[in-house]
Protein backbone atom coordinates (compact mmCIF):
# COMPACT_ATOMS: atom_id res chain seq x y z
CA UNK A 1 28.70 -85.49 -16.44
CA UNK A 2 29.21 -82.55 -14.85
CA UNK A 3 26.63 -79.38 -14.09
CA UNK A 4 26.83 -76.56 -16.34
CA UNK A 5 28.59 -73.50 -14.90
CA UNK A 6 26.47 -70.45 -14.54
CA UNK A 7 28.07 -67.45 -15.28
CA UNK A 8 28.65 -64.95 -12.19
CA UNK A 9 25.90 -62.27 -12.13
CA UNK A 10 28.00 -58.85 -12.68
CA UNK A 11 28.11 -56.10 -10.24
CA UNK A 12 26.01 -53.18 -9.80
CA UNK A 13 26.89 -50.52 -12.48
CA UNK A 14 25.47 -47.01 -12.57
CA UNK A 15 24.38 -46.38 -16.00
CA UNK A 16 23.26 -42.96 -17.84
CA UNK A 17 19.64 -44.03 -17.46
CA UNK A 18 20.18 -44.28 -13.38
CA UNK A 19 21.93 -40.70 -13.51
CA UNK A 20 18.74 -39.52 -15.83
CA UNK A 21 16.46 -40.64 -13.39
CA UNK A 22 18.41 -39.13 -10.16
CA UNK A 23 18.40 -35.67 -11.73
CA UNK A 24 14.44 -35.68 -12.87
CA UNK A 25 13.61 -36.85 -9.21
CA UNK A 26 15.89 -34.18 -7.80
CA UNK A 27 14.21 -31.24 -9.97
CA UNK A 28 10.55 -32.98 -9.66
CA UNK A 29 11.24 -32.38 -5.75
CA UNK A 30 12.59 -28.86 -5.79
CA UNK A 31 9.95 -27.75 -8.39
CA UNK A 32 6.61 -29.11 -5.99
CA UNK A 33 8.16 -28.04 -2.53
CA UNK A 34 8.39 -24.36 -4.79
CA UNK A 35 4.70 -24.62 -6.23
CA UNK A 36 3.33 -25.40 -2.10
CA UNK A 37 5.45 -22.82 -1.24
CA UNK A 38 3.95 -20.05 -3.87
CA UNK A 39 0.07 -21.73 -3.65
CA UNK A 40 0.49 -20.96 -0.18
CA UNK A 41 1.64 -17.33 -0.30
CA UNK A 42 -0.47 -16.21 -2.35
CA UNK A 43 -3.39 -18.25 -0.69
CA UNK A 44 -2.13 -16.33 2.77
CA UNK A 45 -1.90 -12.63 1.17
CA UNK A 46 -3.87 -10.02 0.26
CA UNK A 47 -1.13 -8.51 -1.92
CA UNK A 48 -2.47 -5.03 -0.34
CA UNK A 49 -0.48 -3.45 2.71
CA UNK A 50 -3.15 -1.13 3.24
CA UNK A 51 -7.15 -1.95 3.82
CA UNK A 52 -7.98 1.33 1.86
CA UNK A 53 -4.83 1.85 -0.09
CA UNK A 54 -5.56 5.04 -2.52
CA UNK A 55 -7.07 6.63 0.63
CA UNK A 56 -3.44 6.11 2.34
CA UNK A 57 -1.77 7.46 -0.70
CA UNK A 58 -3.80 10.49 -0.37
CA UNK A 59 -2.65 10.70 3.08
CA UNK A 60 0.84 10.43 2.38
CA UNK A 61 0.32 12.88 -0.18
CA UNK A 62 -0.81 15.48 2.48
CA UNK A 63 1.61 14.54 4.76
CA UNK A 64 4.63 15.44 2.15
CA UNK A 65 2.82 18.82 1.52
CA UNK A 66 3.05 19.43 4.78
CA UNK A 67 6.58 18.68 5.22
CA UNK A 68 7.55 20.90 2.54
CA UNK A 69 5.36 24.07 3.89
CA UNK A 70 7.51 23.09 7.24
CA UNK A 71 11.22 22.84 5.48
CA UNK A 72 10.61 26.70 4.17
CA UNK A 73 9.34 27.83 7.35
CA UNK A 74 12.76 27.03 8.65
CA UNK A 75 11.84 26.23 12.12
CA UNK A 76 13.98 23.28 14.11
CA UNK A 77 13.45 21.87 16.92
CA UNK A 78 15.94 20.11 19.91
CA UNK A 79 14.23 17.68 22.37
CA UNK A 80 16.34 16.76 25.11
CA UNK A 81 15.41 13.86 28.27
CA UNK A 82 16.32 16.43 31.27
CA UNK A 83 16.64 14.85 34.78
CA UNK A 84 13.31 16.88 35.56
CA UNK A 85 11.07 15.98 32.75
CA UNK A 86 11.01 16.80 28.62
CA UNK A 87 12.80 20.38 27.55
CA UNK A 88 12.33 21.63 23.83
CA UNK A 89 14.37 24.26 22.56
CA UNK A 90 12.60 26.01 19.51
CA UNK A 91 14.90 27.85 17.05
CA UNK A 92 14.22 29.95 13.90
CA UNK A 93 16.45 29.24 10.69
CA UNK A 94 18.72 31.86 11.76
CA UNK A 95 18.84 30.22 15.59
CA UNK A 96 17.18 32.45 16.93
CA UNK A 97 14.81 31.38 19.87
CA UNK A 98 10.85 31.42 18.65
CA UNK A 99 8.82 32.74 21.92
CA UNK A 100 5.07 32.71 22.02
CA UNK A 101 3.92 29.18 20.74
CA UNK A 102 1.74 27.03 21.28
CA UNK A 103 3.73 22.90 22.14
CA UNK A 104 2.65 20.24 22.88
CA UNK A 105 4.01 17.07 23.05
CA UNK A 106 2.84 13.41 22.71
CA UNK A 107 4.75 11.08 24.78
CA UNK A 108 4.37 7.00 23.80
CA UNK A 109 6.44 4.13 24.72
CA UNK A 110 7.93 2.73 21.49
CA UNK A 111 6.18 -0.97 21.70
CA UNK A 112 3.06 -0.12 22.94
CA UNK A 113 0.46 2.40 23.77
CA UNK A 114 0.48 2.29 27.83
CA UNK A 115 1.59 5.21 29.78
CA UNK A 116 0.46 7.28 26.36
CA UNK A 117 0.18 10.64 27.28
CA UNK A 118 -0.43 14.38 25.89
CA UNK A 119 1.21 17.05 27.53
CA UNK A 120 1.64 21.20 27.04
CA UNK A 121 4.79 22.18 27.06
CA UNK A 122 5.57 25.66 29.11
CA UNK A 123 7.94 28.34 28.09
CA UNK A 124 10.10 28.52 30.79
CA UNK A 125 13.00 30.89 28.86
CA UNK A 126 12.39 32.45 25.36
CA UNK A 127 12.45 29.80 22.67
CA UNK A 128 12.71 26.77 25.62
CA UNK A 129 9.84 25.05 26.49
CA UNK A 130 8.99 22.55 29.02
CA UNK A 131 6.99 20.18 31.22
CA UNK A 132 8.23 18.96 34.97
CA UNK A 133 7.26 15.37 34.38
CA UNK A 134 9.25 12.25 35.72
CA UNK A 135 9.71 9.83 33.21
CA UNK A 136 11.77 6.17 32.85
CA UNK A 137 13.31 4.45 30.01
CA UNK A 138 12.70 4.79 26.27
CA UNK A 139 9.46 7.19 24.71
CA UNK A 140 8.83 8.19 21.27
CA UNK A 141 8.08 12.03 21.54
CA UNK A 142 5.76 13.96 19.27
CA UNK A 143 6.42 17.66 19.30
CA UNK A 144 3.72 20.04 17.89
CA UNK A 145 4.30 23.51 17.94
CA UNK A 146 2.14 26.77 16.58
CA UNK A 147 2.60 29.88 16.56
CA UNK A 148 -0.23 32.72 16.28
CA UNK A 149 0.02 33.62 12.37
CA UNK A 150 -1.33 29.75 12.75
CA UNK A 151 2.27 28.19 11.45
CA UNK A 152 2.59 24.87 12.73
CA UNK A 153 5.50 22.30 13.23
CA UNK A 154 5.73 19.02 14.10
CA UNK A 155 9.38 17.07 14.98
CA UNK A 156 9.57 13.05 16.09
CA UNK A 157 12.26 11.90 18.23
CA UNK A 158 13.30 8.74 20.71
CA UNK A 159 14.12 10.09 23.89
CA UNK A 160 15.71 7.81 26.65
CA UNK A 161 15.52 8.92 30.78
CA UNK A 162 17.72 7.40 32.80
């Protein structure tokens, strides 16, 4: 008598079910690491970029108003890093040279507040004011000027001495 022969067991096949089951894994994955991802945001954020916001749009509200009294003044304003310190020429909107104010100037370093200083500018010519101060590198500058009718303008610039 001889042994019965066993039929070979077949080969691995990938069926529909196996494909199924890859592609609910895959999207089970994706859609958890997304959920940590937006549990934690919102766990980590206010959702506010300002501590007092309404009081900072009230701010900003001024601030505009006071941009647009300054555009119909017509007053500009050229900052320039001379070898001997800060010069600010002061035009009218015709260009013609404004004499008699009042500048000032804030000088800051554009990462951080050391070496912050506020200086008055002199009018060395008419409508070109200065300050004999030796400076180095990059500063944001801050010009405020006034005049005596009590007009005021105020110009930002990066300024960069050798």
């Amino acid at each position: 008598m001889t042994a019965p022969i066993h039929p070979a067991k077949p080969p691995f096949a990938v069926k529909g079910w196996h494909v199924a089951a890859g592609v609910v894994a895959f999207f089970v994955v994706v859609i958890s690491v997304d959920a940590a991802f937006l549990v934690t945001a919102y766990r980590t954020h206010p959702g506010q970029v300002a501590p007092r916001p309404y009081e900072a749009g009230l701010i900003y509200n001024a601030e505009l108003k006071r941009q647009r009294v300054q555009d119909a003044l017509g007053w500009r304003a050229g900052a320039e890093a001379g070898p001997n310190g800060l010069a600010v020429l002061m035009q009218d909107r015709e260009g013609s040279p404004l004499t008699g104010l009042k500048v000032t100037a804030t000088l800051q370093r554009p990462a951080t507040e050391h070496g912050r200083a506020e200086v008055v500018l002199v009018e060395r010519a008419p409508g070109q004011y200065g300050v004999d101060r030796a400076l180095s590198g990059a500063w944001d500058v801050r010009i405020e000027a006034v005049n005596g009718a009590g007009h005021s303008f105020i110009a930002e610039r990066r300024l960069t001495w050798p």
